[in-house]
Protein backbone atom coordinates (compact mmCIF):
# COMPACT_ATOMS: atom_id res chain seq x y z
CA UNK A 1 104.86 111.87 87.76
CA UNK A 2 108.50 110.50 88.31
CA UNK A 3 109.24 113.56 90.60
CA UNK A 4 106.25 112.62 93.01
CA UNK A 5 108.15 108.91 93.37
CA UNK A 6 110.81 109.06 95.76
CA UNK A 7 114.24 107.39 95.10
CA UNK A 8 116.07 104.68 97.19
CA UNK A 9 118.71 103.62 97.65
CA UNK A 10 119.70 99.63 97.95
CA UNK A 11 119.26 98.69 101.05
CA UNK A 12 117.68 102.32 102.57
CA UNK A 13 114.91 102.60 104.88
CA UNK A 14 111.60 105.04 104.21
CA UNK A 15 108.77 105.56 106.44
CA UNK A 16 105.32 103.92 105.06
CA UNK A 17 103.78 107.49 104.81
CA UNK A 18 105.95 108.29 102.72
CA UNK A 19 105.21 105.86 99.99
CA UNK A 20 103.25 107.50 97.26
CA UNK A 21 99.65 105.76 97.16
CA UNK A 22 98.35 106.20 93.88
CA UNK A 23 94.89 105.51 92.48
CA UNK A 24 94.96 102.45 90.34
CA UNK A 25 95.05 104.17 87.23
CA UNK A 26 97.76 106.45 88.07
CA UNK A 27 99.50 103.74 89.30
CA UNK A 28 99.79 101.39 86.21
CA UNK A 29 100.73 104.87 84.24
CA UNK A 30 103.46 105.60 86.74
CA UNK A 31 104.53 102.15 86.48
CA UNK A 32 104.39 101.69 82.40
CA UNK A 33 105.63 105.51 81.88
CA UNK A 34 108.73 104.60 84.12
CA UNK A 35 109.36 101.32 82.03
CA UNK A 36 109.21 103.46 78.76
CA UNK A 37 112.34 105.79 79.78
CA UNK A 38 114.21 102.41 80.92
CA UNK A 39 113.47 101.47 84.36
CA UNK A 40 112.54 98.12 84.86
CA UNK A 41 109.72 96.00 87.33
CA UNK A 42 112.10 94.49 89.77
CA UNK A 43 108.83 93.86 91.90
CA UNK A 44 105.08 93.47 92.33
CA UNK A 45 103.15 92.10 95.14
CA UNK A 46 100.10 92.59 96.61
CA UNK A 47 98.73 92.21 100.73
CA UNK A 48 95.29 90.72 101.60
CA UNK A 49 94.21 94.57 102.35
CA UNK A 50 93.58 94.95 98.58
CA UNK A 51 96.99 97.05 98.57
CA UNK A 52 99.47 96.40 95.56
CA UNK A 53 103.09 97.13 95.97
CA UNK A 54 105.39 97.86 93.15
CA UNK A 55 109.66 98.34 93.11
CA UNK A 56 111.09 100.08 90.24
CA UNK A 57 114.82 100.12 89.56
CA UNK A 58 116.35 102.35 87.19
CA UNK A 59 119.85 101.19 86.97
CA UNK A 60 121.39 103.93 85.08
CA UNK A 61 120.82 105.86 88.01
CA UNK A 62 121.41 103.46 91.03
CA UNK A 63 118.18 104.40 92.36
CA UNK A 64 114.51 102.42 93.37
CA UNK A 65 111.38 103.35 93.31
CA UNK A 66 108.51 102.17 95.80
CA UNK A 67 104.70 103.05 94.69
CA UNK A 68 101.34 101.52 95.94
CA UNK A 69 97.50 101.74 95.47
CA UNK A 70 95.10 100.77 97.61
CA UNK A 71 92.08 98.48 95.62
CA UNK A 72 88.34 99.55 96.49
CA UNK A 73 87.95 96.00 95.10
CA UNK A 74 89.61 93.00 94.21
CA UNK A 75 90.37 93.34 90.72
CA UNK A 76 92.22 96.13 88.45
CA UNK A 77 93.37 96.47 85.10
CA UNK A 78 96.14 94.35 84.26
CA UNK A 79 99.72 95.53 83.71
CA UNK A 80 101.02 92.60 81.72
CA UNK A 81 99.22 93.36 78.26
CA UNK A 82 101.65 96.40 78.32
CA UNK A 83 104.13 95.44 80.79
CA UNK A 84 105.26 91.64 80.29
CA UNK A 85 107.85 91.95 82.92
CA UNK A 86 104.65 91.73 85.40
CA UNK A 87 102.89 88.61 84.11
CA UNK A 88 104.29 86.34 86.56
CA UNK A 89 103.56 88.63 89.41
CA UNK A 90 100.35 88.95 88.50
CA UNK A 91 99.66 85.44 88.07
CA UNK A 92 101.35 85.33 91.73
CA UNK A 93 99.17 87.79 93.51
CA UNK A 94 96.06 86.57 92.10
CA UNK A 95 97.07 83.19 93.22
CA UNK A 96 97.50 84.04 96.71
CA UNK A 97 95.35 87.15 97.41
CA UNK A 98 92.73 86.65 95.21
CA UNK A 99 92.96 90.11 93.06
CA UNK A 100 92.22 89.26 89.82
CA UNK A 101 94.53 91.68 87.16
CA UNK A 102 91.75 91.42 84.80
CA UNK A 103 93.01 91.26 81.05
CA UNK A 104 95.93 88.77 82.15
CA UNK A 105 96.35 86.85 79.02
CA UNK A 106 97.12 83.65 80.61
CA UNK A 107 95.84 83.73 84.46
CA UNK A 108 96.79 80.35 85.61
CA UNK A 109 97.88 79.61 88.82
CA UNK A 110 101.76 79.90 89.29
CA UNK A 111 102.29 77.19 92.40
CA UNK A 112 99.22 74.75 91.47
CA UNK A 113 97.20 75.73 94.50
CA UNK A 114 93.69 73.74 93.84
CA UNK A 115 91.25 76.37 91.92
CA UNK A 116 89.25 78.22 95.14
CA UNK A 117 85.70 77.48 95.45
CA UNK A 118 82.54 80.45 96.07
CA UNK A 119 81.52 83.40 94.58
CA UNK A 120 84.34 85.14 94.92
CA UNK A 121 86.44 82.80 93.09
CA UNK A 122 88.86 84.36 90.98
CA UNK A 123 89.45 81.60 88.88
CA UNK A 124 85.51 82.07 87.45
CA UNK A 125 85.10 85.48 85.31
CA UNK A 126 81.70 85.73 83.72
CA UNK A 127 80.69 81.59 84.97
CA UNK A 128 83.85 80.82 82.80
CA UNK A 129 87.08 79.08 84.27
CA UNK A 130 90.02 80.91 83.67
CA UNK A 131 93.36 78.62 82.86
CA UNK A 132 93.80 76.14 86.17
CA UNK A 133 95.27 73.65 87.82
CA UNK A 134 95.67 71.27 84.61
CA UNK A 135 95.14 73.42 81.71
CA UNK A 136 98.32 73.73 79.71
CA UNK A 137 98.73 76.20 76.20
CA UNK A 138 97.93 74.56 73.32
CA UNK A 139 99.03 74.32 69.46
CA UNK A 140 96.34 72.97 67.16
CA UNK A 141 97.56 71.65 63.57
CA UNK A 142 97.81 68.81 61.81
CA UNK A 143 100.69 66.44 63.32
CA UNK A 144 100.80 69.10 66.30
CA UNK A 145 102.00 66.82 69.00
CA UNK A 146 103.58 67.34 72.74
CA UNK A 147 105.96 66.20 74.84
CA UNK A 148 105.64 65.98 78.46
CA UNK A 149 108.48 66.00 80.75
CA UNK A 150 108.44 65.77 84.71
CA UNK A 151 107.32 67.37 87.55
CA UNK A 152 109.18 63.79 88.89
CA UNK A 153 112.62 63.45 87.47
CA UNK A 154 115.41 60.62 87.59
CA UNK A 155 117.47 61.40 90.25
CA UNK A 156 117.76 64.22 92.89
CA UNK A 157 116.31 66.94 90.20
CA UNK A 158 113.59 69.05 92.21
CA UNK A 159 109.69 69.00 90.93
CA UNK A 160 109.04 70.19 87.66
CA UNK A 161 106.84 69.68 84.48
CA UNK A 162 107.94 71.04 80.59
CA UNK A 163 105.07 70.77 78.34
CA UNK A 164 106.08 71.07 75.03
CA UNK A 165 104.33 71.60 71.76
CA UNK A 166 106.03 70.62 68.96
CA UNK A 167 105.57 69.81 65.35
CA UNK A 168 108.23 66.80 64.33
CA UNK A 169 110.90 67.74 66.86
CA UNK A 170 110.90 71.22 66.17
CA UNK A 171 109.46 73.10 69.27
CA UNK A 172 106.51 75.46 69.09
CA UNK A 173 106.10 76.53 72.70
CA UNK A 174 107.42 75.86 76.00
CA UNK A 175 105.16 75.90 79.08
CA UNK A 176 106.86 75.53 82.42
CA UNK A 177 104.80 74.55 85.53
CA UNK A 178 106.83 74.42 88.68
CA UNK A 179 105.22 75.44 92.90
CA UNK A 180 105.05 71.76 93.39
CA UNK A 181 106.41 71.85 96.75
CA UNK A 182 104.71 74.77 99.01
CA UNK A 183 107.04 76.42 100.54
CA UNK A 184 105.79 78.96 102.67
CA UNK A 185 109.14 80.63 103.35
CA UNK A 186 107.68 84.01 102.35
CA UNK A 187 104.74 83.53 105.18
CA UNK A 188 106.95 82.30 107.70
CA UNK A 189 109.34 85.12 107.89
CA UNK A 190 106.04 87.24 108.63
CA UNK A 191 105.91 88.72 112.27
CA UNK A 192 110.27 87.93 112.84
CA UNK A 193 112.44 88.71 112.97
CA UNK A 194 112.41 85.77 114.51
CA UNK A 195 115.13 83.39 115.43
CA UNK A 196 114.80 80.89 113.02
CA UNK A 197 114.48 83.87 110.13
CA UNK A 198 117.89 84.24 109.41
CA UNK A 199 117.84 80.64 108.50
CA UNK A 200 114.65 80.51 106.74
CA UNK A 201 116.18 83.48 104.33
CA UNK A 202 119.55 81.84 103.98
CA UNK A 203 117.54 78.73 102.66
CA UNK A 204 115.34 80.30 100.64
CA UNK A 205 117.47 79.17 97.42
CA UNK A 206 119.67 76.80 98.93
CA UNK A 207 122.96 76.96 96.20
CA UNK A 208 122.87 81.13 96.59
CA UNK A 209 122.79 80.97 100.07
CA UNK A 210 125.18 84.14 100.91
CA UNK A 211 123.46 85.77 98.10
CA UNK A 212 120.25 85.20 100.38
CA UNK A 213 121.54 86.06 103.43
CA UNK A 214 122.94 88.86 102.43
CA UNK A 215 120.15 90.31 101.00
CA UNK A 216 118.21 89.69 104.35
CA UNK A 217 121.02 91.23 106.89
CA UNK A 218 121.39 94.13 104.97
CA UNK A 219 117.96 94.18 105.11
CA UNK A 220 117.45 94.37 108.72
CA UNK A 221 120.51 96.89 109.06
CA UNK A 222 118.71 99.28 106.87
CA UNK A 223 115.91 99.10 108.77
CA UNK A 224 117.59 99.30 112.25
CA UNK A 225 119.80 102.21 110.33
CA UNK A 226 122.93 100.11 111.06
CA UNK A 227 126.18 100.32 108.97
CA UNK A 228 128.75 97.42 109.40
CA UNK A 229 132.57 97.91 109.41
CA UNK A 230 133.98 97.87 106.03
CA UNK A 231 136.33 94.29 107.33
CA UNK A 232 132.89 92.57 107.69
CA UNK A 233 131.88 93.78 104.03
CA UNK A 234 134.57 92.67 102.60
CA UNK A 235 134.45 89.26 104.13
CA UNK A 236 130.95 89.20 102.38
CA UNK A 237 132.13 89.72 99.23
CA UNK A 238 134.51 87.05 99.80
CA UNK A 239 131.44 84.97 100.57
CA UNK A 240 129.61 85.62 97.80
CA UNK A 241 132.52 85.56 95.59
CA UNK A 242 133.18 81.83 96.15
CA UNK A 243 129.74 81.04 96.09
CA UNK A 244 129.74 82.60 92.56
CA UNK A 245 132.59 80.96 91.05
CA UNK A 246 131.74 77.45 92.77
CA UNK A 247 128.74 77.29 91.02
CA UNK A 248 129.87 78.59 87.47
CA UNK A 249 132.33 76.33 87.56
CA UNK A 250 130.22 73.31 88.05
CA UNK A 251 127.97 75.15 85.38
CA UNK A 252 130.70 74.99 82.77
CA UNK A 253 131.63 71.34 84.12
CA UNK A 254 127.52 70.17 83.47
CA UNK A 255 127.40 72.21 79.91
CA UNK A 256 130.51 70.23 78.58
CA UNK A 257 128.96 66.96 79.94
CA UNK A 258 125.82 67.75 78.06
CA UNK A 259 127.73 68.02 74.52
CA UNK A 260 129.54 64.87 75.00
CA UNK A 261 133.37 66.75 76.30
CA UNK A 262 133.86 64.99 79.08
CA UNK A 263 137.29 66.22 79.56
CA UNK A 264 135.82 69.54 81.14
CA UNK A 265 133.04 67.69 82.42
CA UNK A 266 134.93 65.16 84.66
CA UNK A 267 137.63 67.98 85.60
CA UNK A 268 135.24 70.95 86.56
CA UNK A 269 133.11 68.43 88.84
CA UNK A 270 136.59 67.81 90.92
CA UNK A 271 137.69 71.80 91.05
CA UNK A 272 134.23 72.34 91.81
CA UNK A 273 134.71 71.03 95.11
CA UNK A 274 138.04 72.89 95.29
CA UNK A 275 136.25 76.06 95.27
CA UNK A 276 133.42 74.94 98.00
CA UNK A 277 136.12 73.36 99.92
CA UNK A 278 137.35 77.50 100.10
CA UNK A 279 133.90 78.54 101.24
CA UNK A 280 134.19 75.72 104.19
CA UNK A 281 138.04 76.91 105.10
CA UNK A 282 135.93 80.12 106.05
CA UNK A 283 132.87 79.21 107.64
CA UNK A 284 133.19 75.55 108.40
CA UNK A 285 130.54 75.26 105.67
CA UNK A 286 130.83 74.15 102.17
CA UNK A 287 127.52 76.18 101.45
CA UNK A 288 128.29 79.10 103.37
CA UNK A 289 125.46 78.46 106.16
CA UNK A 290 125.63 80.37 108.94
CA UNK A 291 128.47 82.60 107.80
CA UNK A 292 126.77 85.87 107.97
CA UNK A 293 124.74 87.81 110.90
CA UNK A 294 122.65 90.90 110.97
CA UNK A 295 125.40 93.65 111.86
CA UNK A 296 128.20 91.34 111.04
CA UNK A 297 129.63 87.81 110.55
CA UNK A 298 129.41 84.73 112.59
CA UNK A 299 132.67 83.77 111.46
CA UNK A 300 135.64 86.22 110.90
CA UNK A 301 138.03 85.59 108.21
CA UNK A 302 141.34 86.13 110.53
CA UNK A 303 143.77 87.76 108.74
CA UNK A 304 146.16 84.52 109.14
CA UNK A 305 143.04 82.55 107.98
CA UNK A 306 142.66 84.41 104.90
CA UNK A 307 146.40 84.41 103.94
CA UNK A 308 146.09 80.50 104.15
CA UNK A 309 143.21 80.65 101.97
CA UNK A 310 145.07 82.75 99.07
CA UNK A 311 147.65 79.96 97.58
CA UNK A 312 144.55 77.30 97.91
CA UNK A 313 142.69 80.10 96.03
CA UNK A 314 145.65 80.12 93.09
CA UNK A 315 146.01 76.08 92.60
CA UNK A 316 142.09 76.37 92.36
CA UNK A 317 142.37 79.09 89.88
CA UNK A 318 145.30 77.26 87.76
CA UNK A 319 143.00 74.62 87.51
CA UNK A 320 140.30 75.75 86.59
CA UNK A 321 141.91 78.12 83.72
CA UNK A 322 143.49 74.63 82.24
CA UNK A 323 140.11 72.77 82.40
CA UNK A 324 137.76 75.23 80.64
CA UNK A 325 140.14 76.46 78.37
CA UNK A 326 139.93 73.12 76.89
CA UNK A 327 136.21 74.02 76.45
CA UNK A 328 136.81 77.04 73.96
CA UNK A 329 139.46 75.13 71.63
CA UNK A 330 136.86 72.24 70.60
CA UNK A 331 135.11 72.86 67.69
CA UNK A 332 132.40 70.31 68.34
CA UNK A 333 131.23 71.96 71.58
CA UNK A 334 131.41 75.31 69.69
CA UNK A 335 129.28 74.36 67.01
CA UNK A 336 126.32 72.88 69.81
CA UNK A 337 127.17 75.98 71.66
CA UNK A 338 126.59 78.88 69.20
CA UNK A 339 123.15 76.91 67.67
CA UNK A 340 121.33 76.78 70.65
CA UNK A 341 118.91 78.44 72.85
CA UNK A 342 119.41 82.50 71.30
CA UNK A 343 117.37 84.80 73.16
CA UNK A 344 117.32 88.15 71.74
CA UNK A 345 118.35 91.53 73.25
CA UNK A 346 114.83 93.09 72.71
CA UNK A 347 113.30 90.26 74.08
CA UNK A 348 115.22 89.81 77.22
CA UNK A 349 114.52 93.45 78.06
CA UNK A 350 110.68 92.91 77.54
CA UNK A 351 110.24 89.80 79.80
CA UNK A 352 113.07 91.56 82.03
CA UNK A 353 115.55 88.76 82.35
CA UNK A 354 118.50 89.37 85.03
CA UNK A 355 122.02 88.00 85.92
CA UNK A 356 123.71 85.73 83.52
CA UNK A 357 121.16 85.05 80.95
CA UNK A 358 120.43 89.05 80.58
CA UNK A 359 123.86 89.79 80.55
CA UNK A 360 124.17 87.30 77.91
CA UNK A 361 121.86 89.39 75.85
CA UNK A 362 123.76 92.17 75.46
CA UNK A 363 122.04 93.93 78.95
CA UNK A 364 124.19 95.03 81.43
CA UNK A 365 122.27 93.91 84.51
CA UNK A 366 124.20 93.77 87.22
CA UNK A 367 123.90 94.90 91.24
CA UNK A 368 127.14 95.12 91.80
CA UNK A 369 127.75 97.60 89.25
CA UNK A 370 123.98 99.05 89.38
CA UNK A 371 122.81 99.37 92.92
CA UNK A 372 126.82 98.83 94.88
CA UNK A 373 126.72 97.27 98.26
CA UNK A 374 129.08 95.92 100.67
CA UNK A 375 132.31 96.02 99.23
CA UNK A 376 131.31 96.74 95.50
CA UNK A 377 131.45 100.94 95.38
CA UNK A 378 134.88 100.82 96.39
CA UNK A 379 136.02 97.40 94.56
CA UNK A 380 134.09 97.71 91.53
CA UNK A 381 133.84 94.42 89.23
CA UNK A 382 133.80 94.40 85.68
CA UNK A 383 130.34 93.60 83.99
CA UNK A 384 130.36 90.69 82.02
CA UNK A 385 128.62 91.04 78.79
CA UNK A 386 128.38 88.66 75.61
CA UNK A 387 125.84 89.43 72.37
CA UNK A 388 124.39 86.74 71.30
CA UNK A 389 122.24 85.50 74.29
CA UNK A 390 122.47 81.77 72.91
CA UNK A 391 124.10 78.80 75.17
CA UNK A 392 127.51 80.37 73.93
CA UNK A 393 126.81 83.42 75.24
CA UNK A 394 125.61 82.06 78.85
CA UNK A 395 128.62 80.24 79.43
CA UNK A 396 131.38 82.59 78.44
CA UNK A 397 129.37 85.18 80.61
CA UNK A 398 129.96 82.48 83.13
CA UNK A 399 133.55 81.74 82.34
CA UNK A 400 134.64 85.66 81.88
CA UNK A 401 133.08 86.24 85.63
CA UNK A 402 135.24 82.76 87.20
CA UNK A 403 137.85 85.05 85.98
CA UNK A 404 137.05 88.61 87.31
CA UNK A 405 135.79 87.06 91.07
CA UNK A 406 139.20 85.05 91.10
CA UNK A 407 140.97 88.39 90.70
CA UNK A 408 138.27 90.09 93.43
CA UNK A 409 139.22 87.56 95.81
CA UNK A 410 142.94 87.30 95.74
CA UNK A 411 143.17 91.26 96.37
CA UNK A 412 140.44 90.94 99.30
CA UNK A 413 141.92 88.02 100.94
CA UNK A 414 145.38 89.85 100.37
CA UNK A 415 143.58 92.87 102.05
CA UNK A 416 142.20 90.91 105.02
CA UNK A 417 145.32 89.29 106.11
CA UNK A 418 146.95 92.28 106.33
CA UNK A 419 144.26 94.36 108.06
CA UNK A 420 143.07 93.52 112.04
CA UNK A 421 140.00 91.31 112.40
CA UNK A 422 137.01 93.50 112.89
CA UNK A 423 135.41 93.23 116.97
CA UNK A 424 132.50 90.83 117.35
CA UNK A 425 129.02 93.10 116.58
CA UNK A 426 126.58 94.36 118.84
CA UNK A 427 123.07 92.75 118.53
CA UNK A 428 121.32 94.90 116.31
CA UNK A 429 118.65 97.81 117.37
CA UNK A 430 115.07 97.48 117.35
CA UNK A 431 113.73 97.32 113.61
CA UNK A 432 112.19 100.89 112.86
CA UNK A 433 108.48 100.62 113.29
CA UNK A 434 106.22 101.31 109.84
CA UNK A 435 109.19 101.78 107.53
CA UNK A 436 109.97 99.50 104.43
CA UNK A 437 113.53 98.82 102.82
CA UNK A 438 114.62 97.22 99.40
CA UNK A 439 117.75 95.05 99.93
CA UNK A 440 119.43 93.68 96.42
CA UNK A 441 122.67 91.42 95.94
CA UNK A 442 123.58 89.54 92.82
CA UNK A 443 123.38 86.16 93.28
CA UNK A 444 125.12 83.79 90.90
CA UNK A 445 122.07 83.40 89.23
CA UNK A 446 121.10 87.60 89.18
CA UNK A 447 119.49 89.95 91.36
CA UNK A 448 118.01 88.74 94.97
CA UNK A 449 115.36 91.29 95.93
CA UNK A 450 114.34 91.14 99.78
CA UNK A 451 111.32 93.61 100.38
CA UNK A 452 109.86 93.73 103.23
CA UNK A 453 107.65 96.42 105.69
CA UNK A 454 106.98 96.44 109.32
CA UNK A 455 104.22 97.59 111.47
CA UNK A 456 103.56 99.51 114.41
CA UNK A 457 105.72 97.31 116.61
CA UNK A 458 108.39 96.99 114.39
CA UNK A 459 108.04 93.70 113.42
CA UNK A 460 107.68 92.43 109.80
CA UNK A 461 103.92 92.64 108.39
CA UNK A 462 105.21 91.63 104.68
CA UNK A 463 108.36 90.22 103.61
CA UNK A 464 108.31 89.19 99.82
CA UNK A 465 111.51 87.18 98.29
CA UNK A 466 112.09 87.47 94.66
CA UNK A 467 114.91 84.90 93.32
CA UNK A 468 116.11 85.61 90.01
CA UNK A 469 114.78 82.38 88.30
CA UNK A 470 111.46 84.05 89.04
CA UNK A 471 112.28 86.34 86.40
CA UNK A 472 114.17 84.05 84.16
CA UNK A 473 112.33 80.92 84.15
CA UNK A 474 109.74 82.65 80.85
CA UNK A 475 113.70 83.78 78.97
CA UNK A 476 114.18 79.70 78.84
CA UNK A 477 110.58 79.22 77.22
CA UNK A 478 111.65 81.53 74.51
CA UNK A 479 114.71 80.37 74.02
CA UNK A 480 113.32 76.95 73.23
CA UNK A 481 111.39 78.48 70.62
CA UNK A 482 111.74 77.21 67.09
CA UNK A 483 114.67 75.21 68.72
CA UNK A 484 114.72 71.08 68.41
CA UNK A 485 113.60 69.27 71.83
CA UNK A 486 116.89 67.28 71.54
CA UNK A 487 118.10 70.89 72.58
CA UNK A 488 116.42 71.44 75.63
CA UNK A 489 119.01 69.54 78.48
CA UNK A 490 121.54 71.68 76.94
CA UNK A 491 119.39 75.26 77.07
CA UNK A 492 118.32 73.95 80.41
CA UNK A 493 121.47 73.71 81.98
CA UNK A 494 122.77 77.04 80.40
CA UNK A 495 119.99 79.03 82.48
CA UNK A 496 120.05 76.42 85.59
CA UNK A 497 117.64 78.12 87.09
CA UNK A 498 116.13 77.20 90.64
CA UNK A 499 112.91 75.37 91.43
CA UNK A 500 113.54 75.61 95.17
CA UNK A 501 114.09 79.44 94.59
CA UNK A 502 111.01 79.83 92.81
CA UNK A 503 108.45 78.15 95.32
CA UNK A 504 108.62 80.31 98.13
């Protein structure tokens, strides 16, 4: 069966016909045989025309798959009972297509759309509600008790409710509720590109931004068939780069406030905006907003430009190196680190965690290394990999990859000043009419997946976003497992995953 699938590569085009379209049966086998010798479900969606979409990647071999089936009704056979990897998906198409993967073992709705109403409800099976809007998991035993926290939050925090079920303070089970705010990002892309879609995409997760916008130009170049000059890659990396290490580095900053060491705490939130102040030096734009373009940049790093930026980049670097070093000599923070949150190697690969907290685990998950892009086949990065997938593990992960992007970025600013700034690009081409293309980067946070196809006028008839908290948000349940609820801040913050990213 694996010979029939055809292999992509990141951020190739292929014409719809030539997408196998499998029977439903032979599609889950495909699916869970290709999972058995390693591959992993970096996608599943579904389209109102009963047709069900999958994306394999098998990262050993930098390749993607793309399979489909077409539904003579609205149900099949769920995949999650021997696929976990697809039981948020599934949750996610029934919720907004109505095909019910029947079997789901806990089919509740993933953005808290009200339960539909008429016979062909999928929420009914057999004049029996399946889990809704309000029904949480529950532990029954004697002095079983739970703890409810959120969806609204002190502060700025974004919409989300943790149920927990605990017995004393020791936590049974997690459940995590978020979709509180409706996006609609995915549905508004449909029919672009449009002018505002470039912005809609960058926004999708606001603090991954590049990583976003990346994903969607590279996107639309593989479907115009477009390559960009190898300058305007490497100012991409720089992008991303800085976005990367800007964000760990607040990440270390908010784990060492969370123990109590505010001497890393207080520190990282200053160098923190050293790093985003970088990111603005290059784009005018703290966040990196409008920095990239389909076929190139909106803003060239000129090569006087970037040698300006590489002492700035140094101090920041110094900085940062004294700050979170004092992180790894306290005992105290240790001690909290290396107790909490441990998500197991076996378990990560099940659920099919990504970025940090899967690299964490002892899984070598990484884009850059897995599926290269821009600048990343010819400037490889070292993967980051700890063992024990606790809070430990999550932040030296963090803290080893400050380190190998500072050393990325000092040879590709070196490399731009001393190099001719690339000419301003052409407007792209036309998209290619009926084709699809897979576009991955790795965010800060993991893998950004952009999938989207186009129809007979070359315009997009599905576009489907998957962040990587979508696929990391079960690995924090789990690793509050068996832990104390006093833990949870602390787990929290290790993962930091998006809420924004995961309600599109």
């Amino acid at each position: 069966m694996s010979a029939e699938l055809p292999l992509l590569r990141n951020g190739q085009r292929l014409p719809l016909r030539e997408v196998p379209e499998l029977p439903i049966r032979e599609f889950r086998e495909a699916i869970l045989r290709r999972i058995h010798e390693g591959d992993r479900l970096a996608c599943l969606c579904a389209d109102f025309d009963l047709r069900l979409v999958a994306v394999l990647a098998e990262d050993a071999g930098q390749a993607l798959r793309v399979l489909s089936t077409k539904l003579d009704a609205p149900r099949y056979p769920a995949l999650t009972p021997d696929c976990p990897q697809a039981h948020l998906f599934e949750r996610e198409i029934a919720e907004q297509t109505g095909i019910v993967p029947e079997g789901h073992p806990w089919l509740k709705p993933v953005r808290f759309h009200l339960p539909w109403n008429g016979a062909s409800d999928p929420w009914q099976r057999d004049g029996a509600l399946v889990p809704g809007v309000m029904d949480f998991f529950r532990v029954e035993g004697e002095e079983v008790h739970e703890v409810a926290v959120g969806p609204v939050h002190a502060g700025v925090i974004e919409p989300g409710h943790f149920r927990f079920q605990c017995h004393g303070e020791r936590v049974f089970h997690l459940e995590i509720a978020l979709g509180y705010q409706h996006r609609g990002v995915e549905k508004a892309l449909l029919g672009g590109p449009h002018p505002l879609s470039l912005k809609q995409a960058e926004t999708a997760c606001g603090d991954s931004s590049i990583a976003h916008a990346w994903a969607y130009c590279r996107l639309l170049e593989g479907l115009a068939d477009v390559q960009v000059p190898a300058r305007v890659d490497l100012v991409r990396g720089v992008a991303l780069e800085l976005e990367r290490v800007a964000n760990h580095v607040g990440d270390l900053g908010a784990l060492s406030g969370d123990v109590g060491f505010l001497p890393t705490a207080s520190f990282c939130g200053r160098i923190r905006g050293d790093w985003l102040n970088l990111s603005a030096e290059g784009c005018g734009s703290r966040l990196g907003r409008d920095w990239l373009r389909p076929g190139g940049l909106r803003q060239e790093l000129e090569p006087a430009l970037a040698a300006r930026m590489r002492p700035r980049l140094e101090h920041a670097w110094a900085d940062t190196k004294d700050a979170v070093e004092l992180l790894w000599g306290a005992a105290s923070v240790m001690i909290r680190f290396e107790a909490a949150g441990r998500v197991d190697p076996d378990r990560a690969r099940e659920i099919g965690l990504v970025g940090v907290p899967a690299r964490a685990s002892g899984l070598g998950r990484d884009v850059r290394h897995d599926h290269p892009f821009g600048p990343y086949g010819t400037r490889p990065i070292p993967v980051a990999q700890a063992e024990s997938g606790n809070v430990h593990s999550r932040a030296w992960v963090r803290w080893v990859e400050v380190g190998e992007s500072t050393r990325f970025l000092s040879t590709a600013l070196a490399s731009l000043a001393e190099s001719e700034a690339a000419p301003k690009a052409a407007p792209l081409p036309p998209l290619a009419p009926e084709h699809l293309c897979v576009s991955l980067t790795e965010g800060w946070r993991g893998e950004v997946l952009h999938l989207a196809w186009t129809d007979a006028q070359g315009r997009f008839a599905r576009y489907k976003i998957v962040d990587p908290s979508f696929h990391n948000w079960f690995g924090l349940a789990l690793a509050l497992r068996g832990e104390q609820v006093s833990d949870f801040p602390l787990c929290n913050k290790s993962f930091n995953l998006s809420y924004c990213g995961h309600d599109l």
